[in-house]
Protein backbone atom coordinates (compact mmCIF):
# COMPACT_ATOMS: atom_id res chain seq x y z
CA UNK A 1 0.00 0.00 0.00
CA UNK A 2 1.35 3.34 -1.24
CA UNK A 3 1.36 6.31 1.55
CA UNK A 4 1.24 9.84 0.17
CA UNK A 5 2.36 12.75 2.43
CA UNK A 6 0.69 15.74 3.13
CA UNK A 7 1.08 18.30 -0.39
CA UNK A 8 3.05 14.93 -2.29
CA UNK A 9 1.16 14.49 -6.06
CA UNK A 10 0.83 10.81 -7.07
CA UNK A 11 0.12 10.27 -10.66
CA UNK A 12 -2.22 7.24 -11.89
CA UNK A 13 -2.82 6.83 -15.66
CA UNK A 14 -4.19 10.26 -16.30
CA UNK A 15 -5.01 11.16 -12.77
CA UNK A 16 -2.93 13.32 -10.53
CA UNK A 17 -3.72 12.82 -6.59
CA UNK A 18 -2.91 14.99 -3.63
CA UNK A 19 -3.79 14.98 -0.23
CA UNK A 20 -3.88 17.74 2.47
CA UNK A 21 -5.28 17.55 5.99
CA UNK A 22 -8.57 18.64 4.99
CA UNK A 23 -8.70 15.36 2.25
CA UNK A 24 -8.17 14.04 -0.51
CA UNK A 25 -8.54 15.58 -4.07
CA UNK A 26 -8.00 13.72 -7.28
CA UNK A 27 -8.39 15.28 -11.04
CA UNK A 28 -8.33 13.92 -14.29
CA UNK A 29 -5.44 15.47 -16.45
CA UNK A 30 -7.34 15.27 -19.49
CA UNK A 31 -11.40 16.33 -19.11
CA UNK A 32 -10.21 18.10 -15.42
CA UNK A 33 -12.81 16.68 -13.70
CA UNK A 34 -12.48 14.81 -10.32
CA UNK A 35 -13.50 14.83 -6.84
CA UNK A 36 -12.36 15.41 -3.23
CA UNK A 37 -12.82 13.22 -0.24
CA UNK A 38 -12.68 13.53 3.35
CA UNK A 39 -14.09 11.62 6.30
CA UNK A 40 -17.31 14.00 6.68
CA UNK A 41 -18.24 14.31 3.06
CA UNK A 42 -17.23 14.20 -1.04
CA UNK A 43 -17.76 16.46 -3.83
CA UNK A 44 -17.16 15.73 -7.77
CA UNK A 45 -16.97 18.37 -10.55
């Protein structure tokens, strides 16, 4: 299992990852859309 610091990007495929205390937040390179995460709630765009 991969760990990814605080303000560290982690590239999948086309999708660039980043976490930050307040969550999670993931966005597709190519159409920019993507969605953030955290342990109270989630949003997508």
């Amino acid at each position: 299992m991969a760990v990814l610091d605080y303000g560290r990007i982690m590239r999948a495929g086309d999708l660039d990852c980043s976490v930050q205390p307040d969550g999670l937040t993931c966005q597709a390179a190519g159409s920019g859309h993507g969605f953030t995460v955290n342990s109270g709630s989630y949003s997508t765009w």
